[in-house]
N, C-alpha and C. Protein backbone atom coordinates (compact mmCIF):
# COMPACT_ATOMS: atom_id res chain seq x y z
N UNK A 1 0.85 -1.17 0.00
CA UNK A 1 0.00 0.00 0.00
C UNK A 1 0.89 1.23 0.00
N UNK A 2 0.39 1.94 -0.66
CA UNK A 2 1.50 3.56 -0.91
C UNK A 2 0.38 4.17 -0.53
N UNK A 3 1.22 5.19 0.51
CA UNK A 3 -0.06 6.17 1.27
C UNK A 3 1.36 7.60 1.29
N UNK A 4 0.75 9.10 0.73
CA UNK A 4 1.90 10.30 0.81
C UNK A 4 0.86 11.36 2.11
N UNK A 5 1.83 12.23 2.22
CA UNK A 5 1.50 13.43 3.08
C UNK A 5 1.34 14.04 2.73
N UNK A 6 0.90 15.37 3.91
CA UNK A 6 0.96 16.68 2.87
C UNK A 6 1.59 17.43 3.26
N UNK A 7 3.07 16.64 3.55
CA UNK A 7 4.41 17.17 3.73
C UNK A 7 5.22 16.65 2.52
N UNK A 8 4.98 15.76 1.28
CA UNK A 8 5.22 15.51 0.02
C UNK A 8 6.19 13.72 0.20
N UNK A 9 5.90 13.42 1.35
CA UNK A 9 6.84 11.92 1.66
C UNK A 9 5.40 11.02 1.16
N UNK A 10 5.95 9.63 0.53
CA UNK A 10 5.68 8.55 0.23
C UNK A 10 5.96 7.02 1.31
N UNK A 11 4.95 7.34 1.64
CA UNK A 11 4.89 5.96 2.17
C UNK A 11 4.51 4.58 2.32
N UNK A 12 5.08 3.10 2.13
CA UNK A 12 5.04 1.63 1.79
C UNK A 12 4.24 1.21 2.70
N UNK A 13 3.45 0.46 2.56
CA UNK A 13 3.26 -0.52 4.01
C UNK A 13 2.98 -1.81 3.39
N UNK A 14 3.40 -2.82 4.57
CA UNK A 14 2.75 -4.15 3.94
C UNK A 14 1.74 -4.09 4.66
N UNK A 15 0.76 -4.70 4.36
CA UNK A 15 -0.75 -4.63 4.95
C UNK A 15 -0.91 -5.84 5.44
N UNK A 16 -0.41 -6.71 5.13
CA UNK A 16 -0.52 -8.03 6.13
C UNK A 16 0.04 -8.00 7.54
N UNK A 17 1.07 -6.93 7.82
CA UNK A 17 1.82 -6.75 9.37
C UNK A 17 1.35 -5.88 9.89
N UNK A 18 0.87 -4.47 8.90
CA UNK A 18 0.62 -3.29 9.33
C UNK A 18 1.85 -2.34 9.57
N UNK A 19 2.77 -2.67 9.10
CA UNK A 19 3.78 -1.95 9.10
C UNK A 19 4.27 -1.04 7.99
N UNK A 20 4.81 0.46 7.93
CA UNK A 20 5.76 0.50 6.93
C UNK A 20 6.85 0.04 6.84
N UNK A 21 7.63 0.04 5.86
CA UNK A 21 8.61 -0.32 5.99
C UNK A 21 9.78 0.31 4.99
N UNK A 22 8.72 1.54 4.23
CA UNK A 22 9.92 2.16 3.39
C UNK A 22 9.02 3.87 3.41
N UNK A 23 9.86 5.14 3.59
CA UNK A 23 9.43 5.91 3.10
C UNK A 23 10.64 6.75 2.62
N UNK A 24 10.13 7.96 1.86
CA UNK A 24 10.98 8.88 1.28
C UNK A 24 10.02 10.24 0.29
N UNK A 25 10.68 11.25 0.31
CA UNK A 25 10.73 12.61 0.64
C UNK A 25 10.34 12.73 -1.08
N UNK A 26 8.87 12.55 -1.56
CA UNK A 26 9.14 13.00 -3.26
C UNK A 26 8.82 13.93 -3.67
N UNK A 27 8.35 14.92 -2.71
CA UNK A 27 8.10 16.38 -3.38
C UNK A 27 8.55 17.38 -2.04
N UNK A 28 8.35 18.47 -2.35
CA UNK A 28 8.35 19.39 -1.34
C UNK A 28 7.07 20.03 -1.03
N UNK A 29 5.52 19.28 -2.40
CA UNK A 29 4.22 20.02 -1.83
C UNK A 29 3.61 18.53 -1.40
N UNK A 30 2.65 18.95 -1.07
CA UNK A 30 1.67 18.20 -0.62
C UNK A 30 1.05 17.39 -2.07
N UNK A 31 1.28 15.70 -1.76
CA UNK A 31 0.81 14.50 -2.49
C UNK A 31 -0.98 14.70 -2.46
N UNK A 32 -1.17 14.66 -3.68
CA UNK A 32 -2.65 14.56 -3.59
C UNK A 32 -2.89 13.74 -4.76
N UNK A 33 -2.53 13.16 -5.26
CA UNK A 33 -2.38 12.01 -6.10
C UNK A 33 -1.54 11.06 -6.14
N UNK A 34 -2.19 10.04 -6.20
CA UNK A 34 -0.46 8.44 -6.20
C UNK A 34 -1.53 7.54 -6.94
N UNK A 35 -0.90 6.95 -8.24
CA UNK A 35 -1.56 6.13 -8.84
C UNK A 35 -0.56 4.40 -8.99
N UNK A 36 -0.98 3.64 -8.76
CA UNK A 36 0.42 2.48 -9.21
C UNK A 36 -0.40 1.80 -10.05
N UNK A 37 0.15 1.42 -10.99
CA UNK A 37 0.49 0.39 -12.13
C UNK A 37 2.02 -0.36 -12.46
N UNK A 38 1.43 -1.88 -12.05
CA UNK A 38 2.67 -2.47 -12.07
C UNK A 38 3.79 -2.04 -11.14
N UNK A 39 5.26 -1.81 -12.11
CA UNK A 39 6.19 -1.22 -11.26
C UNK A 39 6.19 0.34 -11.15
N UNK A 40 5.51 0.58 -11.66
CA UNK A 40 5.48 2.50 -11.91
C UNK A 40 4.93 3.21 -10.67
N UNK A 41 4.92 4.18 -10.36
CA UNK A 41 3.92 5.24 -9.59
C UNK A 41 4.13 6.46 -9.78
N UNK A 42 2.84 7.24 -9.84
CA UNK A 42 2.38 8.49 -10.31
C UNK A 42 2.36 8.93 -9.56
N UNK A 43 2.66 10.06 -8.84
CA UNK A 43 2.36 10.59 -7.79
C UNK A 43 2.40 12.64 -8.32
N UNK A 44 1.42 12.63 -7.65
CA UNK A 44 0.78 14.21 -8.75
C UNK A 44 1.06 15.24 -6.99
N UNK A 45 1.50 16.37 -7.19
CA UNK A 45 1.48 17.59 -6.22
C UNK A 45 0.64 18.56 -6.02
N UNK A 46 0.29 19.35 -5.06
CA UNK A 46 -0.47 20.04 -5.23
C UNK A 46 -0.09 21.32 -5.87
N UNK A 47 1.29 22.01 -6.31
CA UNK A 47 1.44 22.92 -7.08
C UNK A 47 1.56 22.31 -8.76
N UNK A 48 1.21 21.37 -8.77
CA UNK A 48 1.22 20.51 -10.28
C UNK A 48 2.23 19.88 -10.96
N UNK A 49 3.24 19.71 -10.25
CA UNK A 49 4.06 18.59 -10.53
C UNK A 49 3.65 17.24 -10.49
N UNK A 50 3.89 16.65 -11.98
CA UNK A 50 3.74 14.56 -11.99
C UNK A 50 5.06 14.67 -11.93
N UNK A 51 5.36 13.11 -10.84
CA UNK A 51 6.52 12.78 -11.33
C UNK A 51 6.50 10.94 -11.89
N UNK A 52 7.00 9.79 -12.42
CA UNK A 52 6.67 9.17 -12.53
C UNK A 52 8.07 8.35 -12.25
N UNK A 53 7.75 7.07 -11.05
CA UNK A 53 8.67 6.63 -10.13
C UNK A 53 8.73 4.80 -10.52
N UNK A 54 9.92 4.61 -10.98
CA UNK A 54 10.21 3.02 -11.45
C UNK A 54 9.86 2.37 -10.08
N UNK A 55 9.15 1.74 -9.27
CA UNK A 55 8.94 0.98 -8.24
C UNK A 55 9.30 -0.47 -7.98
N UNK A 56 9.81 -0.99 -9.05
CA UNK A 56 10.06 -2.58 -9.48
C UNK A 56 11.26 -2.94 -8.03
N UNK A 57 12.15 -2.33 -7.72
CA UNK A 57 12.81 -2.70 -6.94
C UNK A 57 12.34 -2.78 -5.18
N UNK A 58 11.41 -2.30 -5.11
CA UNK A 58 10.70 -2.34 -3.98
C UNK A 58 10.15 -3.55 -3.44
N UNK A 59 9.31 -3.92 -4.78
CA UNK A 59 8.55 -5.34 -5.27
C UNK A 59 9.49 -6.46 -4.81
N UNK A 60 10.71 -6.35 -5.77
CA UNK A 60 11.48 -7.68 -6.00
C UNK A 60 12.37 -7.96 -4.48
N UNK A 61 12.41 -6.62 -3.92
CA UNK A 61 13.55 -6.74 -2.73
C UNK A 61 12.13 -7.62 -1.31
N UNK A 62 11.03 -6.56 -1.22
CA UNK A 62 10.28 -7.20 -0.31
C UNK A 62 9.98 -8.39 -0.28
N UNK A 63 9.71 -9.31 -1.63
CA UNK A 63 9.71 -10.38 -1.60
C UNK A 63 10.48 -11.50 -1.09
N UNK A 64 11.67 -10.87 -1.57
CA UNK A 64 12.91 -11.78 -1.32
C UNK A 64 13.52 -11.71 0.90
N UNK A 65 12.96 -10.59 0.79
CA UNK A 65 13.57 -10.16 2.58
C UNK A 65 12.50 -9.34 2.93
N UNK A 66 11.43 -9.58 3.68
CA UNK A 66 10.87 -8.66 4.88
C UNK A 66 11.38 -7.75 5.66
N UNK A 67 12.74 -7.75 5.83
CA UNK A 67 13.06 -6.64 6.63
C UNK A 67 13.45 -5.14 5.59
N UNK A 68 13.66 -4.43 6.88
CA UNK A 68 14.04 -2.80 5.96
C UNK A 68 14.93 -2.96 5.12
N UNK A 69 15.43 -2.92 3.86
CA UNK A 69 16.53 -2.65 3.27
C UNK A 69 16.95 -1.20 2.96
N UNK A 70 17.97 -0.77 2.32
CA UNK A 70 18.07 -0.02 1.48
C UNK A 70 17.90 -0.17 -0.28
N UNK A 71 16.88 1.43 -0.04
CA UNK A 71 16.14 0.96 -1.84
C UNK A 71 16.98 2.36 -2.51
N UNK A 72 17.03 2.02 -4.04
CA UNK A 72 16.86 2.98 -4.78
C UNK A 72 15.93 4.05 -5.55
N UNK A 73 15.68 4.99 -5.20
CA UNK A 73 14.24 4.84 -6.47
C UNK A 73 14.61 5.91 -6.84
N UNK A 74 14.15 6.19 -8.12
CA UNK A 74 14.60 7.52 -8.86
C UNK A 74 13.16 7.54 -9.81
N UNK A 75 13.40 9.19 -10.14
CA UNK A 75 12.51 9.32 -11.26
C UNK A 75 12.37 9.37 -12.47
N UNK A 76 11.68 8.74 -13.00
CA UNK A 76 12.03 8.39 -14.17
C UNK A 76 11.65 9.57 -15.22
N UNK A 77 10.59 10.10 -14.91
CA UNK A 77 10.41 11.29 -15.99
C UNK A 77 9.52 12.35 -15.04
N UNK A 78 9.34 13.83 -15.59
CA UNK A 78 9.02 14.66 -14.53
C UNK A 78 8.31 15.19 -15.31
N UNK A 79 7.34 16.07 -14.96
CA UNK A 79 6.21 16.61 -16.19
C UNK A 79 5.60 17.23 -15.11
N UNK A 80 5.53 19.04 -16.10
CA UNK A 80 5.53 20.46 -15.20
C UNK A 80 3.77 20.80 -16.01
């Protein structure tokens, strides 16, 4: 589950523990949109920034290890 603020952080949870277990800082406005498909996520701002976020490594790492790791995520394309 991806749940953001409206301090512009993104946040993971697995929903079977109730835990997060990953967040990070993707805007500086307030998230008022997050869409996922597949490995992707959309996540829209309230001054109108999309940004669009490769998520695949999130997927493949949680599976493999339940605990916290360190992730990468970057953006893949930005649209003003």
């Amino acid at each position: 589950l991806y749940a953001a603020t409206n301090y512009g952080i993104i946040t993971v949870w697995n929903v079977k523990t109730n835990k997060c277990f990953l967040n990070w800082q993707a805007d500086l406005n307030e998230i008022g949109v997050l869409i996922s498909i597949k490995n992707k996520l959309i996540t829209g701002s309230s001054k109108g920034s999309l940004k669009l976020w490769n998520v695949s490594s999130i997927h493949r790492t949680k599976q493999q290890n339940e605990e916290k790791s360190k992730y990468k995520l970057k953006t893949i394309k930005y649209f003003f």
